[in-house]
PDB file of N, CA and C in Angstrom:
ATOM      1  N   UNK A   1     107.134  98.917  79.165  1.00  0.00           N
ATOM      2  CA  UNK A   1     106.317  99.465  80.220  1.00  0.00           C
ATOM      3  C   UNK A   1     104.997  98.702  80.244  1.00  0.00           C
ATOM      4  N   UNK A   2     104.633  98.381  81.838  1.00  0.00           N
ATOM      5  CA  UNK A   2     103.391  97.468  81.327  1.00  0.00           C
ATOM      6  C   UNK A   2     102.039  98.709  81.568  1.00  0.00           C
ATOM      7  N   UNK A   3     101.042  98.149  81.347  1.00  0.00           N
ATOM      8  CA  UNK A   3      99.928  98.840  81.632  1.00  0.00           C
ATOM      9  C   UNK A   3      99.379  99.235  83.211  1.00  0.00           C
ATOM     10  N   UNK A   4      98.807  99.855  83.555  1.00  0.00           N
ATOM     11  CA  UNK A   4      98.216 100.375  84.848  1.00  0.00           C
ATOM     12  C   UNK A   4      96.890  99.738  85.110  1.00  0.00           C
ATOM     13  N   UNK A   5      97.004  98.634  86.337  1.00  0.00           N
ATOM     14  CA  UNK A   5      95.690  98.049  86.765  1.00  0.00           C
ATOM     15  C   UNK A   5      94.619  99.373  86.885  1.00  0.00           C
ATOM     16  N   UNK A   6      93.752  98.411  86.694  1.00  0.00           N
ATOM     17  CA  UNK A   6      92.967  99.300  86.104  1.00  0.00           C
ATOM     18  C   UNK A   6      91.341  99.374  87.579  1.00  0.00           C
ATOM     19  N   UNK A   7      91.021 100.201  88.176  1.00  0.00           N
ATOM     20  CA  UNK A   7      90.405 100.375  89.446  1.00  0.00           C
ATOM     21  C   UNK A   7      88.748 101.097  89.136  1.00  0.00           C
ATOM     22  N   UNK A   8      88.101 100.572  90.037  1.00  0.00           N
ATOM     23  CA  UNK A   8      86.623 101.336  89.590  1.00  0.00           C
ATOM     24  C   UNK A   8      86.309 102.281  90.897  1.00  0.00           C
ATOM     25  N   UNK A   9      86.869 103.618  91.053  1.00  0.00           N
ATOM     26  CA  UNK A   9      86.676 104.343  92.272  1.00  0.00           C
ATOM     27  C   UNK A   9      85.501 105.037  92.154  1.00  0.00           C
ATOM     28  N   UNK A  10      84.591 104.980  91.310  1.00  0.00           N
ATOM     29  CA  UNK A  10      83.473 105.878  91.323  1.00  0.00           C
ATOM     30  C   UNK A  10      83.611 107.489  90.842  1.00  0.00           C
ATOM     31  N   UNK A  11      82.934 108.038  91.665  1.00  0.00           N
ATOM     32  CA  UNK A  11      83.434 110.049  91.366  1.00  0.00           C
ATOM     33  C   UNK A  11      84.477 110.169  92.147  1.00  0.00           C
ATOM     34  N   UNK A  12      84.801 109.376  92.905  1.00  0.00           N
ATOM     35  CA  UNK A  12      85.787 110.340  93.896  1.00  0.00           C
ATOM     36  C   UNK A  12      87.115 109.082  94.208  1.00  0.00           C
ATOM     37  N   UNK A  13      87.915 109.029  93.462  1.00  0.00           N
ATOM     38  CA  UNK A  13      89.815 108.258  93.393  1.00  0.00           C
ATOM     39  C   UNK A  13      89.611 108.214  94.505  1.00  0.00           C
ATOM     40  N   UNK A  14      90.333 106.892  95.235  1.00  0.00           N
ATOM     41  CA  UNK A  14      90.908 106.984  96.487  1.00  0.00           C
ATOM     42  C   UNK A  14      91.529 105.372  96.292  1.00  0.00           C
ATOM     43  N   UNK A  15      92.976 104.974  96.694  1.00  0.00           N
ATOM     44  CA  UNK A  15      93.664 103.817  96.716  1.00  0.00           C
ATOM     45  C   UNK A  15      93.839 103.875  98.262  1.00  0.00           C
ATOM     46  N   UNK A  16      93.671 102.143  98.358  1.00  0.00           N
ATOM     47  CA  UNK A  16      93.943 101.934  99.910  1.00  0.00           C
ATOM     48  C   UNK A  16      95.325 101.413  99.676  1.00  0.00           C
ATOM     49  N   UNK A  17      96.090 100.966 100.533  1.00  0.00           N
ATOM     50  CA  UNK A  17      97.293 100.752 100.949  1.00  0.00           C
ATOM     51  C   UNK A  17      97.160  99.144 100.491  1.00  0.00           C
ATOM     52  N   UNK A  18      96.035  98.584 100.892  1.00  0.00           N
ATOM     53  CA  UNK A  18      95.875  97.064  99.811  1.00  0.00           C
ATOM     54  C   UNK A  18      95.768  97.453  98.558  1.00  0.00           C
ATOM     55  N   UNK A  19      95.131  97.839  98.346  1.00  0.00           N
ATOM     56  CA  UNK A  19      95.345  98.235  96.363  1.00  0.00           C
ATOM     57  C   UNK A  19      96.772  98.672  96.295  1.00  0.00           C
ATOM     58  N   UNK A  20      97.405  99.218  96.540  1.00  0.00           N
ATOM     59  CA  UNK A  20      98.694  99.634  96.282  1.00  0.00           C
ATOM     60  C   UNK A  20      99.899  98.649  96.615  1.00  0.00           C
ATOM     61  N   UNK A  21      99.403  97.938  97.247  1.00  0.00           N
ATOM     62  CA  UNK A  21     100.524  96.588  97.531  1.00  0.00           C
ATOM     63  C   UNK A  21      99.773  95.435  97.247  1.00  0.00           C
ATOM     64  N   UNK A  22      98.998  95.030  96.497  1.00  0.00           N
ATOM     65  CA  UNK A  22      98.646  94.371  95.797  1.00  0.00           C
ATOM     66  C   UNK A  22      99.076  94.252  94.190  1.00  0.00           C
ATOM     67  N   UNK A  23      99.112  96.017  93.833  1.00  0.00           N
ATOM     68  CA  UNK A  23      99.670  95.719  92.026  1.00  0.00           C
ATOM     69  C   UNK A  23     100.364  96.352  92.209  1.00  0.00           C
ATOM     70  N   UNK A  24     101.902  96.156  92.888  1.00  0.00           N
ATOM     71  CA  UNK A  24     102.696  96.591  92.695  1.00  0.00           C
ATOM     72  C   UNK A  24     103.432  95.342  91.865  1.00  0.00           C
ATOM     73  N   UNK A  25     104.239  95.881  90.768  1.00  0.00           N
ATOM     74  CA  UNK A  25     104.612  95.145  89.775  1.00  0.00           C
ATOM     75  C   UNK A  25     106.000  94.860  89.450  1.00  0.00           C
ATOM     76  N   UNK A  26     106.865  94.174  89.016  1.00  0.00           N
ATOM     77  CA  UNK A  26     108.529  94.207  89.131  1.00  0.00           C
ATOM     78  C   UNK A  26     108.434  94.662  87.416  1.00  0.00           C
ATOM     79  N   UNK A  27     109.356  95.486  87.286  1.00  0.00           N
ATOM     80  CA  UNK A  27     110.176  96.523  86.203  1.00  0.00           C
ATOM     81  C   UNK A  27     111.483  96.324  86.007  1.00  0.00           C
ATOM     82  N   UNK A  28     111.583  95.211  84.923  1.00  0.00           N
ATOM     83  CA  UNK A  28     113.398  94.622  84.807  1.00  0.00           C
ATOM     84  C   UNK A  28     113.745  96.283  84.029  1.00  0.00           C
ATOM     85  N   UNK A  29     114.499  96.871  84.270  1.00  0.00           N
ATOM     86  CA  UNK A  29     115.427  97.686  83.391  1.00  0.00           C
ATOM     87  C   UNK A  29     115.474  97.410  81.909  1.00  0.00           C
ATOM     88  N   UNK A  30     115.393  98.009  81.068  1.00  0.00           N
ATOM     89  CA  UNK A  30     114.960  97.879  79.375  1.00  0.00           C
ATOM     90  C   UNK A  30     116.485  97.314  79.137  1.00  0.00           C
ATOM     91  N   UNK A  31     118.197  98.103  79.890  1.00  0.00           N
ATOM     92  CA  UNK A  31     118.882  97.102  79.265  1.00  0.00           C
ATOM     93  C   UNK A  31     119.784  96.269  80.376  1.00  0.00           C
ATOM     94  N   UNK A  32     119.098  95.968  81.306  1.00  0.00           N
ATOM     95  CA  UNK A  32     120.008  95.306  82.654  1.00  0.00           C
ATOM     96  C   UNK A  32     118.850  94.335  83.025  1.00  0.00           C
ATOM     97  N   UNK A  33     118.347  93.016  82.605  1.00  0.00           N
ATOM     98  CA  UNK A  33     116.787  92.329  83.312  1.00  0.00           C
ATOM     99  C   UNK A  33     117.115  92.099  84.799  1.00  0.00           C
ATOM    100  N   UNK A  34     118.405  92.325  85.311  1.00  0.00           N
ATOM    101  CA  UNK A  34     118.640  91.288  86.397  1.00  0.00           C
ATOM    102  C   UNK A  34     118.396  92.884  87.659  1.00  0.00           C
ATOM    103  N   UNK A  35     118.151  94.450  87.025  1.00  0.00           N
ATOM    104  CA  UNK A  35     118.014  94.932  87.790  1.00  0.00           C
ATOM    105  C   UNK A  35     116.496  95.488  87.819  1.00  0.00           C
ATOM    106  N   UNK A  36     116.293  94.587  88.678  1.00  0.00           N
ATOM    107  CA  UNK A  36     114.532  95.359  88.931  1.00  0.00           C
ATOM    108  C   UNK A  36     113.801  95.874  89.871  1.00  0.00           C
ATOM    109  N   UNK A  37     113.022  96.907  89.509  1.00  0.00           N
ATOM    110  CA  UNK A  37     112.124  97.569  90.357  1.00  0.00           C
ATOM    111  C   UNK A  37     110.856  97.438  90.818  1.00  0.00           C
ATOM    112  N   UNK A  38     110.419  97.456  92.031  1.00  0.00           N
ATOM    113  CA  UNK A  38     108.832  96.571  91.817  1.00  0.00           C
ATOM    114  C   UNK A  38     108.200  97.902  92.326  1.00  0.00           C
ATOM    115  N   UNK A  39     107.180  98.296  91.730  1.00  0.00           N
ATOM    116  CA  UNK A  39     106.530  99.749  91.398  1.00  0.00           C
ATOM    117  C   UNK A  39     104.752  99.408  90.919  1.00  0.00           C
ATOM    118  N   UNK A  40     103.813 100.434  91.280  1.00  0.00           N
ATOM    119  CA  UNK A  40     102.904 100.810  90.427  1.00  0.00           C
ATOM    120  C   UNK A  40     103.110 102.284  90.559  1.00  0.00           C
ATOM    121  N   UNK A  41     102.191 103.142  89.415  1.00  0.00           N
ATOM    122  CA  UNK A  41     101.711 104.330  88.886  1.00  0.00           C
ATOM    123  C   UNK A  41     100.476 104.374  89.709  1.00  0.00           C
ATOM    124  N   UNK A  42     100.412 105.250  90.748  1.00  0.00           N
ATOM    125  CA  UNK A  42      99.741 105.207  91.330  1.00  0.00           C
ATOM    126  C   UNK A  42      98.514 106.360  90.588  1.00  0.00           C
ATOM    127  N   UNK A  43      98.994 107.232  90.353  1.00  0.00           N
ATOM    128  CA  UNK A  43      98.188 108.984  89.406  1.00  0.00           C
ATOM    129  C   UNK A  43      97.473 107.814  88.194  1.00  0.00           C
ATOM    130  N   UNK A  44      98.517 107.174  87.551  1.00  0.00           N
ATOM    131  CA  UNK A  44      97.919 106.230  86.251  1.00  0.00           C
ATOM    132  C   UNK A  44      96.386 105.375  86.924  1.00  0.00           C
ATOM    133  N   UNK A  45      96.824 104.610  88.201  1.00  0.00           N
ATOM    134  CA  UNK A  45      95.360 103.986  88.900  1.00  0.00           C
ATOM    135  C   UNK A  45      94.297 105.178  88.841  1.00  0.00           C
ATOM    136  N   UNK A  46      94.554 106.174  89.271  1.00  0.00           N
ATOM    137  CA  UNK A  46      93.294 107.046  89.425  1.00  0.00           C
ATOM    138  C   UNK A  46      92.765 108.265  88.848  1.00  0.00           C
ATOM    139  N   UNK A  47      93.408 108.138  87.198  1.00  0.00           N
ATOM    140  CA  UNK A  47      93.117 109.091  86.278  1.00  0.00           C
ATOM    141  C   UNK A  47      93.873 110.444  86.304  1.00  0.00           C
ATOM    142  N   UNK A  48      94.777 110.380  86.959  1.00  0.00           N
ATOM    143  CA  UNK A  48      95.807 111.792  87.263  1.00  0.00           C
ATOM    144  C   UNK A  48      96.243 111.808  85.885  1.00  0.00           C
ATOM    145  N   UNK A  49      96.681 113.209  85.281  1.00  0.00           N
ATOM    146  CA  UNK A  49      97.029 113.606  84.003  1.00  0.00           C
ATOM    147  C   UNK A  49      97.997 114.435  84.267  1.00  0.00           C
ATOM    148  N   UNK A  50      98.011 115.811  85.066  1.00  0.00           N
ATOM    149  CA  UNK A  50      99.172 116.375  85.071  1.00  0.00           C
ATOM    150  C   UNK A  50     100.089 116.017  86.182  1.00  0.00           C
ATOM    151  N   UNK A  51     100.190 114.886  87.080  1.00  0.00           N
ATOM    152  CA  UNK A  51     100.840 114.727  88.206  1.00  0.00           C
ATOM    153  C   UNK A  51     101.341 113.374  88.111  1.00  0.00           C
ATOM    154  N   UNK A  52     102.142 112.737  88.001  1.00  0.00           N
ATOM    155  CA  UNK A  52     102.741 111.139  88.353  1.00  0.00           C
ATOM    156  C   UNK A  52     103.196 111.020  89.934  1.00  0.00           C
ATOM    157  N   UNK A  53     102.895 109.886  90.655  1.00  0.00           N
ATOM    158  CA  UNK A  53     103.117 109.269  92.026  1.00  0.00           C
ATOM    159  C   UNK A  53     103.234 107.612  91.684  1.00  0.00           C
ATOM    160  N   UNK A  54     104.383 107.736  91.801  1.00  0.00           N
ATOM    161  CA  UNK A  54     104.395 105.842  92.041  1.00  0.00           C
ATOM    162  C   UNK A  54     105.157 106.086  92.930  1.00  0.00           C
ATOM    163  N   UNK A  55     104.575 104.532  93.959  1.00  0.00           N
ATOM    164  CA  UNK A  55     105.517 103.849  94.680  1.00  0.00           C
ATOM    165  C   UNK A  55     106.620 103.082  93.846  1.00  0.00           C
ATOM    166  N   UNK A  56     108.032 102.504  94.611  1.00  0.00           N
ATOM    167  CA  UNK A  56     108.915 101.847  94.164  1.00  0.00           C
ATOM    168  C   UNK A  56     109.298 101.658  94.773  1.00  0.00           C
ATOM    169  N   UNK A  57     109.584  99.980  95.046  1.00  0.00           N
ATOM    170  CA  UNK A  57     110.414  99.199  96.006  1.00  0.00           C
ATOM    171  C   UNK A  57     111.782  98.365  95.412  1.00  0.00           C
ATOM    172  N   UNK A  58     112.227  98.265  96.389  1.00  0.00           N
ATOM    173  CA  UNK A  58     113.751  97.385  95.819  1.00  0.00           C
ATOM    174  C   UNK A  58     114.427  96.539  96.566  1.00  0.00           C
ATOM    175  N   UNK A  59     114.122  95.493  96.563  1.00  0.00           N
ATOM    176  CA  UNK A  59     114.393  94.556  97.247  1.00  0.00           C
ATOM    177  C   UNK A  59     116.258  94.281  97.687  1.00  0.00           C
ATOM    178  N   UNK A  60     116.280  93.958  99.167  1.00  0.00           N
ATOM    179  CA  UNK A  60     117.823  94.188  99.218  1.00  0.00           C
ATOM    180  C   UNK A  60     119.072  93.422  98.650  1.00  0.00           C
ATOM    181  N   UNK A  61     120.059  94.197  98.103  1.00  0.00           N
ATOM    182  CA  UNK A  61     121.189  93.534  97.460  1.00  0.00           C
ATOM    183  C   UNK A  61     120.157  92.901  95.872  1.00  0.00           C
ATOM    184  N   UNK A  62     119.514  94.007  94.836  1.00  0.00           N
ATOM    185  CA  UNK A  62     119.517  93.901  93.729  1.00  0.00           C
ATOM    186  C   UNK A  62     119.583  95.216  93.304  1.00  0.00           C
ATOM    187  N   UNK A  63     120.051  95.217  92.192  1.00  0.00           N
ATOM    188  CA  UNK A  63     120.300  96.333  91.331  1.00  0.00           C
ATOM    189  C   UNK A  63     119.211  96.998  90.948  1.00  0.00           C
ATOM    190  N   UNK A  64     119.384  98.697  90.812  1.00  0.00           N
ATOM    191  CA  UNK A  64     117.871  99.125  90.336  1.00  0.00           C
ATOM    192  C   UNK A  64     118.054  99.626  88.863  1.00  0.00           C
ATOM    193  N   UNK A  65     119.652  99.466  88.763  1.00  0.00           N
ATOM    194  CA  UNK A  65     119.646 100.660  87.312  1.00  0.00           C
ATOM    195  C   UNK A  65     121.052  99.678  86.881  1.00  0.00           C
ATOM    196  N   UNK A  66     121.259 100.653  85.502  1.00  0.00           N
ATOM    197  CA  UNK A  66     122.577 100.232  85.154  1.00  0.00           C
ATOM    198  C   UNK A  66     124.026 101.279  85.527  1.00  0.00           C
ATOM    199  N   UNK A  67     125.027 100.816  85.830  1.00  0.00           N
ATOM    200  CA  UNK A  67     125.880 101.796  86.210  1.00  0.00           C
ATOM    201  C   UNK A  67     126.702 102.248  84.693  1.00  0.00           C
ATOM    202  N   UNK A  68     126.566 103.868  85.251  1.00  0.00           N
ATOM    203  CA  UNK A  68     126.554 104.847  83.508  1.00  0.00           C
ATOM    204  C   UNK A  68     128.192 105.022  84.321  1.00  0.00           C
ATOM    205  N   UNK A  69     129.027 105.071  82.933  1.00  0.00           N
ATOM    206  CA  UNK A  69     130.237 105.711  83.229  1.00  0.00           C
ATOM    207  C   UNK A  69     130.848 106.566  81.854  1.00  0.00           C
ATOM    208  N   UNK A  70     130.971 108.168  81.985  1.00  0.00           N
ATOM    209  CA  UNK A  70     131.315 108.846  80.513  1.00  0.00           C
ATOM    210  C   UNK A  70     132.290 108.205  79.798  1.00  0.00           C
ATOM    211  N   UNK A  71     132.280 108.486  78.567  1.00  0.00           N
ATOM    212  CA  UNK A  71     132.750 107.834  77.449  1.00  0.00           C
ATOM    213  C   UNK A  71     134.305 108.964  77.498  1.00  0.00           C
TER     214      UNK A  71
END
């Protein structure tokens, strides 16, 4: 997991839609690299503690996960 760019909003959070598509970041899968997600933590940018919001994008015809099948 990488770290959360890190933003200087003053007293009062607020992300513009350029900040948010600016660090959005690609996330290979811990055991699939070839399936990735391109995402930021958006709550992580602006000090949120009990709430998580990320965006996540996925570019077309790549994998986002690994396919689970029971044992």
């Amino acid at each position: 997991m990488t770290s959360s760019p890190s933003f200087d909003f003053g007293p009062h959070p607020l992300l513009t839609a350029k900040d948010i598509d600016s660090n959005l970041a690609p996330q290979p899968h811990f055991l699939k690299s070839e399936a990735v997600r391109i995402q930021i933590c958006m709550s992580d940018a602006v000090g949120m503690k009990l709430l998580a919001v990320h965006k996540v994008r996925l570019e077309p015809r790549v994998e986002s996960s690994v396919h689970q099948s029971p044992i």
